[in-house]
N, C-alpha and C. Protein backbone atom coordinates (compact mmCIF):
# COMPACT_ATOMS: atom_id res chain seq x y z
N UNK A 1 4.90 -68.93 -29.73
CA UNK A 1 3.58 -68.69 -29.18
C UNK A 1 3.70 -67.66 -28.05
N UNK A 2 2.48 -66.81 -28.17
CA UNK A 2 2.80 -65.63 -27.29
C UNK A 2 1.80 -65.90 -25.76
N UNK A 3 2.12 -65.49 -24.59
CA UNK A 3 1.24 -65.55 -23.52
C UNK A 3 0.23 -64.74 -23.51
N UNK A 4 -1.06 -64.61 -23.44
CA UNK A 4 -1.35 -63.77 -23.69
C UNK A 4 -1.37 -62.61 -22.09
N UNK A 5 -1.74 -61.56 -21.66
CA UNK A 5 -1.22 -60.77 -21.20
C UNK A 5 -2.36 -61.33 -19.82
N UNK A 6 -1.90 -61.28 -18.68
CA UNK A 6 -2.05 -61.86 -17.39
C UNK A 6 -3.96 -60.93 -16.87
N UNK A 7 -3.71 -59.65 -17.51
CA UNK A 7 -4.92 -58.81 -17.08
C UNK A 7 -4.42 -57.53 -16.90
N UNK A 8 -5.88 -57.04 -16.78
CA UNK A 8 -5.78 -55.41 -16.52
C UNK A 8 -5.91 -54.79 -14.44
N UNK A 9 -5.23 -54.46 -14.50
CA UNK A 9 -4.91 -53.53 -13.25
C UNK A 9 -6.11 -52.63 -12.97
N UNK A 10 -6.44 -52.90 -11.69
CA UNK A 10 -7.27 -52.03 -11.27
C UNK A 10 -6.67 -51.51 -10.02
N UNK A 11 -7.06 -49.93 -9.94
CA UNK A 11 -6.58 -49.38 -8.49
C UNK A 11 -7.28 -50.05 -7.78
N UNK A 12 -6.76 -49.54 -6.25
CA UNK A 12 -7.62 -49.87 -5.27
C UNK A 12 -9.07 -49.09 -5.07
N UNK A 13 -8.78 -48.10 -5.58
CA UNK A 13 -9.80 -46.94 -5.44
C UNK A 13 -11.15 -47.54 -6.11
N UNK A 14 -10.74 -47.52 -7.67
CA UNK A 14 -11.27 -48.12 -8.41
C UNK A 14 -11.94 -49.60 -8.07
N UNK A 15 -11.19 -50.47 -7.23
CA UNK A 15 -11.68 -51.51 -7.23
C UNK A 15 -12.94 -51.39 -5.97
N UNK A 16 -12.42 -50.56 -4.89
CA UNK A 16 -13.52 -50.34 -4.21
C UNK A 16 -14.73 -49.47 -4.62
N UNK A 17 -14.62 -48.66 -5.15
CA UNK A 17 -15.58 -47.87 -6.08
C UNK A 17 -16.94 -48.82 -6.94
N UNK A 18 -15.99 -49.88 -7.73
CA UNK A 18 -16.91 -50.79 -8.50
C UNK A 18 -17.14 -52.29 -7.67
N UNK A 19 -16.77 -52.50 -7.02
CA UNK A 19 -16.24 -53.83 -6.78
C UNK A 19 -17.80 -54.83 -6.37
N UNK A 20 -19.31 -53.56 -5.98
CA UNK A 20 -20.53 -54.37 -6.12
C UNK A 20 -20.72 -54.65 -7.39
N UNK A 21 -20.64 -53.61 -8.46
CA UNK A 21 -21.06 -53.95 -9.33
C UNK A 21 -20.33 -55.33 -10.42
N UNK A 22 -18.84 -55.10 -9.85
CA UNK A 22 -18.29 -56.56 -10.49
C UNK A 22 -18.96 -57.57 -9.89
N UNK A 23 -19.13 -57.69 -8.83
CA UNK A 23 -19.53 -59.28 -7.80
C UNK A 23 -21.12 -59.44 -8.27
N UNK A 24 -22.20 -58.02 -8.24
CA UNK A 24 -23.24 -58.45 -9.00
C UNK A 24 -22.96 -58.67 -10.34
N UNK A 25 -22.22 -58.34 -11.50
CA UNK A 25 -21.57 -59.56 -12.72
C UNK A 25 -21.77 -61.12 -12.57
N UNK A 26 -20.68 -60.99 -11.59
CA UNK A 26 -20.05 -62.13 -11.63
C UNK A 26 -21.30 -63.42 -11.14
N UNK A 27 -21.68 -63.13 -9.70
CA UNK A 27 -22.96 -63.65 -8.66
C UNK A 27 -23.85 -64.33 -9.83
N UNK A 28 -24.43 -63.02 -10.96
CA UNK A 28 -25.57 -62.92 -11.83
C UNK A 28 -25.05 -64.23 -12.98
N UNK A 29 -23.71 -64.65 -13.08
CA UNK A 29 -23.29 -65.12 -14.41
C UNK A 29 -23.30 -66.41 -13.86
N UNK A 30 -23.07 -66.81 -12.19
CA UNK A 30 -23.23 -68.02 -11.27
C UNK A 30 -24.33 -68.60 -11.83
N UNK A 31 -25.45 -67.44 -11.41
CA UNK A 31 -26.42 -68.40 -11.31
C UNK A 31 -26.97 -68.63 -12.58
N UNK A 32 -26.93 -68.06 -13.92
CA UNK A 32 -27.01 -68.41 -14.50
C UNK A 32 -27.11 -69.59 -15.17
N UNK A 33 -25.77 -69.64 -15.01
CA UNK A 33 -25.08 -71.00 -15.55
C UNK A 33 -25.39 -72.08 -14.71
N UNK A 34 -25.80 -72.08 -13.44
CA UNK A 34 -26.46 -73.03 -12.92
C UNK A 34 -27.68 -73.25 -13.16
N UNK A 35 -28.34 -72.73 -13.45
CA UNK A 35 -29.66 -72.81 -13.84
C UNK A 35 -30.28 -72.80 -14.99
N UNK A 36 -29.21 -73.08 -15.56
CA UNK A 36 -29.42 -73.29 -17.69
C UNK A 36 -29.44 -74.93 -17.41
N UNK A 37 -30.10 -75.24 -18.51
CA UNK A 37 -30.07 -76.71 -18.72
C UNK A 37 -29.51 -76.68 -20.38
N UNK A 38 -29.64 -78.41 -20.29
CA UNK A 38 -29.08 -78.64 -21.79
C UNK A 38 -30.22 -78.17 -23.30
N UNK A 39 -29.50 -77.62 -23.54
CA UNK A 39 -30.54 -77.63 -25.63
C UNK A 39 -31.26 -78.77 -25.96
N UNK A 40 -30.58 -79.51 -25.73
CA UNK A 40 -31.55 -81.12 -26.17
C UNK A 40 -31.33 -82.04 -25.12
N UNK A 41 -32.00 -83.21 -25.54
CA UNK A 41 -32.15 -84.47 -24.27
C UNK A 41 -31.10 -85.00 -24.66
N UNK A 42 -30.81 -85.74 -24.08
CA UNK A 42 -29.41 -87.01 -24.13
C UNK A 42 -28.20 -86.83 -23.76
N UNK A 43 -27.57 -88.41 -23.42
CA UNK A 43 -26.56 -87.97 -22.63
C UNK A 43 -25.63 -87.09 -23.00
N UNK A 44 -25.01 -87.16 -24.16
CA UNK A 44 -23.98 -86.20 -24.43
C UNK A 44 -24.30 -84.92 -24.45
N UNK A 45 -25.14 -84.32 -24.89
CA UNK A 45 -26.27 -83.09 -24.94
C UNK A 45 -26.09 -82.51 -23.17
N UNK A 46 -25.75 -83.57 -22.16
CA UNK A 46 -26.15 -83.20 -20.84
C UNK A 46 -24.60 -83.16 -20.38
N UNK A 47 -23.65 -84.36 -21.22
CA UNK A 47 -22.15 -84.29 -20.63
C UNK A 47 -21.61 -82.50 -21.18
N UNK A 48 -22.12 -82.20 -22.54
CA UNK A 48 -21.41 -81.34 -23.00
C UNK A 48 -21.66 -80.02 -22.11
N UNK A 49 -23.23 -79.62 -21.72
CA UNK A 49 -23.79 -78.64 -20.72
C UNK A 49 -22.91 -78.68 -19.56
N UNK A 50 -22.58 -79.68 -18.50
CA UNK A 50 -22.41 -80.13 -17.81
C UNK A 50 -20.69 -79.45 -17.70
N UNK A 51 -20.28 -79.91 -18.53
CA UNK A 51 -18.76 -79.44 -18.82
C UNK A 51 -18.57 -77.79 -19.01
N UNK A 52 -19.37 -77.32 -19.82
CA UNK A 52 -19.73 -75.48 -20.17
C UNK A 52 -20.01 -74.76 -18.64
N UNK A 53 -21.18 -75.63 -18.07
CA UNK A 53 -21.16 -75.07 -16.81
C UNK A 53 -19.93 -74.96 -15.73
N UNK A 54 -19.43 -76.01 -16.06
CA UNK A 54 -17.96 -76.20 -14.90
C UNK A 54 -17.00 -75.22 -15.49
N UNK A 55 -17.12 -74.76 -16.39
CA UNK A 55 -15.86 -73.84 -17.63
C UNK A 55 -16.29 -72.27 -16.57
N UNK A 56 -17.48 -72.25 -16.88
CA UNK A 56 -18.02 -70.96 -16.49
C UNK A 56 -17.93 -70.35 -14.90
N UNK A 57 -18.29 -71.53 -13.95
CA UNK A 57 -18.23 -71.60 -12.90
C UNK A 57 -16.14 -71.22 -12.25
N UNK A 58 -15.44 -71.94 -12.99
CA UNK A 58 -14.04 -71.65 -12.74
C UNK A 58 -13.89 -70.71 -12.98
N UNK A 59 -14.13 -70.24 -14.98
CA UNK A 59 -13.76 -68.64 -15.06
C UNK A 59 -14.28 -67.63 -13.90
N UNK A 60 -15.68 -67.89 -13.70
CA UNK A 60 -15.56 -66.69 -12.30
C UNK A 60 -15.11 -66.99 -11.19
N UNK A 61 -14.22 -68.29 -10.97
CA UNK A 61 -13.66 -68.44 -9.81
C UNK A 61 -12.03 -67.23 -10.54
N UNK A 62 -11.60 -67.88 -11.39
CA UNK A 62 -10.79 -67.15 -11.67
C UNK A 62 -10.82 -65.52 -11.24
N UNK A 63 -12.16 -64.68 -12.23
CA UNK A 63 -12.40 -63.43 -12.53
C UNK A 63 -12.03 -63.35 -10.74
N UNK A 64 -12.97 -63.80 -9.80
CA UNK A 64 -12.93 -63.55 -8.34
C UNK A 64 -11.68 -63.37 -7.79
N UNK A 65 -10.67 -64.65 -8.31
CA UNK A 65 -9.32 -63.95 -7.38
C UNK A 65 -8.50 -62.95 -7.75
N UNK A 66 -8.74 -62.74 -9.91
CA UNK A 66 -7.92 -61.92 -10.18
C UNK A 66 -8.40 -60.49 -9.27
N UNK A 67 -9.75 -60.11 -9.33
CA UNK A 67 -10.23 -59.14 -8.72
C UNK A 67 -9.90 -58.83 -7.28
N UNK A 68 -9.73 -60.04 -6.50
CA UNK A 68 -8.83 -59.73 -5.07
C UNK A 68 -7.41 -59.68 -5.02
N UNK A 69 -7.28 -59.56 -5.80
CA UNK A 69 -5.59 -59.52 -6.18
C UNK A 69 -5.51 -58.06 -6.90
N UNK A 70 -6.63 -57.16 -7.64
CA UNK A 70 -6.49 -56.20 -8.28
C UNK A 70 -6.34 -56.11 -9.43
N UNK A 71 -6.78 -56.70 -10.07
CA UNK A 71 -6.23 -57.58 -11.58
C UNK A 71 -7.80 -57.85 -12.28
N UNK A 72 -8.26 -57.50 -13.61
CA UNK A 72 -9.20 -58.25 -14.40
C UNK A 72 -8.56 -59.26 -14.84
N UNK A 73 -8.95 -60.38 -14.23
CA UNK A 73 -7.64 -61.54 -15.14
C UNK A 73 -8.29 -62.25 -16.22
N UNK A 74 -7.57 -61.84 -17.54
CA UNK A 74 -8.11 -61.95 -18.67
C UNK A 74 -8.20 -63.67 -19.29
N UNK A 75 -7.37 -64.61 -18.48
CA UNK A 75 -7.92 -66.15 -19.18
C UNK A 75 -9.44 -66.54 -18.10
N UNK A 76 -9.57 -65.27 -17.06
CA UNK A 76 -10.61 -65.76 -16.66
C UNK A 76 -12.12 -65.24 -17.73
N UNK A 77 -11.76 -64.26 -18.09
CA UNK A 77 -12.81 -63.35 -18.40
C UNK A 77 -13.14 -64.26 -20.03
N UNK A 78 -12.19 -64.26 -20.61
CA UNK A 78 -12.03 -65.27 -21.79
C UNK A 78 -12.61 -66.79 -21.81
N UNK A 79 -12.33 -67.65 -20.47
CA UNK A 79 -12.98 -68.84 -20.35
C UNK A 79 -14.72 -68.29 -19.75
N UNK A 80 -14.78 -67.56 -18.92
CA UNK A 80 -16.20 -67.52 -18.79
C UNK A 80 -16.94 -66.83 -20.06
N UNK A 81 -16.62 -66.35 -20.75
CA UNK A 81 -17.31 -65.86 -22.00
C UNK A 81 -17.49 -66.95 -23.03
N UNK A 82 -16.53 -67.83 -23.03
CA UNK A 82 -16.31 -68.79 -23.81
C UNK A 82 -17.60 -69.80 -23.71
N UNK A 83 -18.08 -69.93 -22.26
CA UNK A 83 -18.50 -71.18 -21.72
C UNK A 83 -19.83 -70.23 -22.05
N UNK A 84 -20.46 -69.13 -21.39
CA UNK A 84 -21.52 -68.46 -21.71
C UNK A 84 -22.23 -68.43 -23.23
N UNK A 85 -21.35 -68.27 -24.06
CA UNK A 85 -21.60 -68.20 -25.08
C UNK A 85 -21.84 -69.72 -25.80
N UNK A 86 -21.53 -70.80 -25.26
CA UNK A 86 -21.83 -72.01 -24.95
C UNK A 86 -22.68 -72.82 -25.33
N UNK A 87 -23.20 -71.99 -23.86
CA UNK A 87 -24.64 -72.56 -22.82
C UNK A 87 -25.42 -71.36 -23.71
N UNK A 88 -25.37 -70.88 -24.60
CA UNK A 88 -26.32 -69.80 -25.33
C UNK A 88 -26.69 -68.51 -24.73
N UNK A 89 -25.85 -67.65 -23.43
CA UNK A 89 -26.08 -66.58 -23.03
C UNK A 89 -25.10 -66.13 -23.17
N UNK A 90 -25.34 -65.09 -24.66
CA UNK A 90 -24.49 -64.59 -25.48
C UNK A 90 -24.47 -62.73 -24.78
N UNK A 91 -25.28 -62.36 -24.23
CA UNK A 91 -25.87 -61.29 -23.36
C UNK A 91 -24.77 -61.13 -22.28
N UNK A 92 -24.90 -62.00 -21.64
CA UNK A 92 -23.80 -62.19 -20.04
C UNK A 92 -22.67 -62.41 -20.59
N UNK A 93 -22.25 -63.21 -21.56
CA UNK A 93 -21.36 -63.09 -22.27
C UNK A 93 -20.44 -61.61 -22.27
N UNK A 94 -21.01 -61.51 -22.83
CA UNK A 94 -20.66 -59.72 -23.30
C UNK A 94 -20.44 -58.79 -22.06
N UNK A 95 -21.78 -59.31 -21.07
CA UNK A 95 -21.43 -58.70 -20.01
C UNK A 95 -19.78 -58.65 -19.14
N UNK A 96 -19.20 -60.18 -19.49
CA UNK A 96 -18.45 -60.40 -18.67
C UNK A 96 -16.99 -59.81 -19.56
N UNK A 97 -17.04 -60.08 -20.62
CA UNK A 97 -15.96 -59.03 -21.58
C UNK A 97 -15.70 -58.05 -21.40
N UNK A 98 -17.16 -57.02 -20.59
CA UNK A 98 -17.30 -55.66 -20.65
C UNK A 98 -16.61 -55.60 -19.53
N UNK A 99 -16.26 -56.35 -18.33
CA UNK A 99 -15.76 -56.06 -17.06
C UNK A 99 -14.51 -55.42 -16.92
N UNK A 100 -13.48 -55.88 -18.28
CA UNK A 100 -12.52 -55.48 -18.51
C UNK A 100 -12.58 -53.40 -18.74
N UNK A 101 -13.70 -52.99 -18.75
CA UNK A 101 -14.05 -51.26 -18.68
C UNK A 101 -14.63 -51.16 -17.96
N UNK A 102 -14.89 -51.99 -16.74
CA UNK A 102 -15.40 -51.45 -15.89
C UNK A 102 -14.98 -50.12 -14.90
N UNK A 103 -13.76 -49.29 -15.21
CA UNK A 103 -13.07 -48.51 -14.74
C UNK A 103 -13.45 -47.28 -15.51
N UNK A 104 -13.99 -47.68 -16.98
CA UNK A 104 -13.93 -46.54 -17.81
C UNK A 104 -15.36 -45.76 -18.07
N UNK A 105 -16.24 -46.76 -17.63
CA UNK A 105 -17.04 -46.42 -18.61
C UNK A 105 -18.70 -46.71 -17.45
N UNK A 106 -18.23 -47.32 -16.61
CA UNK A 106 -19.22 -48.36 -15.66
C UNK A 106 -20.54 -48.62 -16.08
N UNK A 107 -20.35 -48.94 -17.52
CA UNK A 107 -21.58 -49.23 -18.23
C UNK A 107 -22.22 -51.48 -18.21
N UNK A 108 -21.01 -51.62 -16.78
CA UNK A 108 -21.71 -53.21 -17.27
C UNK A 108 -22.56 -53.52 -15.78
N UNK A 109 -23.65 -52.76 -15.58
CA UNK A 109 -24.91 -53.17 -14.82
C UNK A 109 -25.98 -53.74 -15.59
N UNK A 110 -26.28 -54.60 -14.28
CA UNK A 110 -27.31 -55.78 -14.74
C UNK A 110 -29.00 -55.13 -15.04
């Protein structure tokens, strides 16, 4: 079994250059996910939400330190997409995949 690769490197330049537009990402994918509720009523319906939100909430704890460290860190970017796509915001989702070009292309504004 292979690791998969820790993340992508960002200069410093680079990171100061983008680094509102990552945190408005990231901020935007917070509240999101806090403010989604469950698809249906009942308890499990509310344990399973409940759990997606906590997935999502870590991955951008993650995305946050890889980014102060200089790093897109990719099991973060991977668990918050995971959990987004979830909770049914398949949009932010994508958004947060795209962060990984945010150097190339600075096409992931909200």
């Amino acid at each position: 079994m292979t690791t998969p690769a820790p993340g992508k490197q960002i200069s410093p330049e680079d990171r100061k250059k983008y680094d509102q537009v990552f945190m408005q990402v990231v901020m935007s994918v917070q509240q999101r996910a806090q403010a989604s509720s469950p698809p249906q009523t009942g308890n499990l319906a509310a344990m399973f939400h409940r759990e997606q939100v906590t997935e999502a909430l870590q991955g951008c704890a993650m995305l946050i330190a890889g980014w102060n460290a200089g790093t897109i860190d990719a099991a973060g970017t991977s668990r918050t997409s995971r959990a987004l796509k979830a909770l049914g915001e398949t949009e932010w989702a994508e958004r947060v995949e795209g962060l990984v070009n945010i150097d190339e292309d600075g096409q992931n504004r909200e």
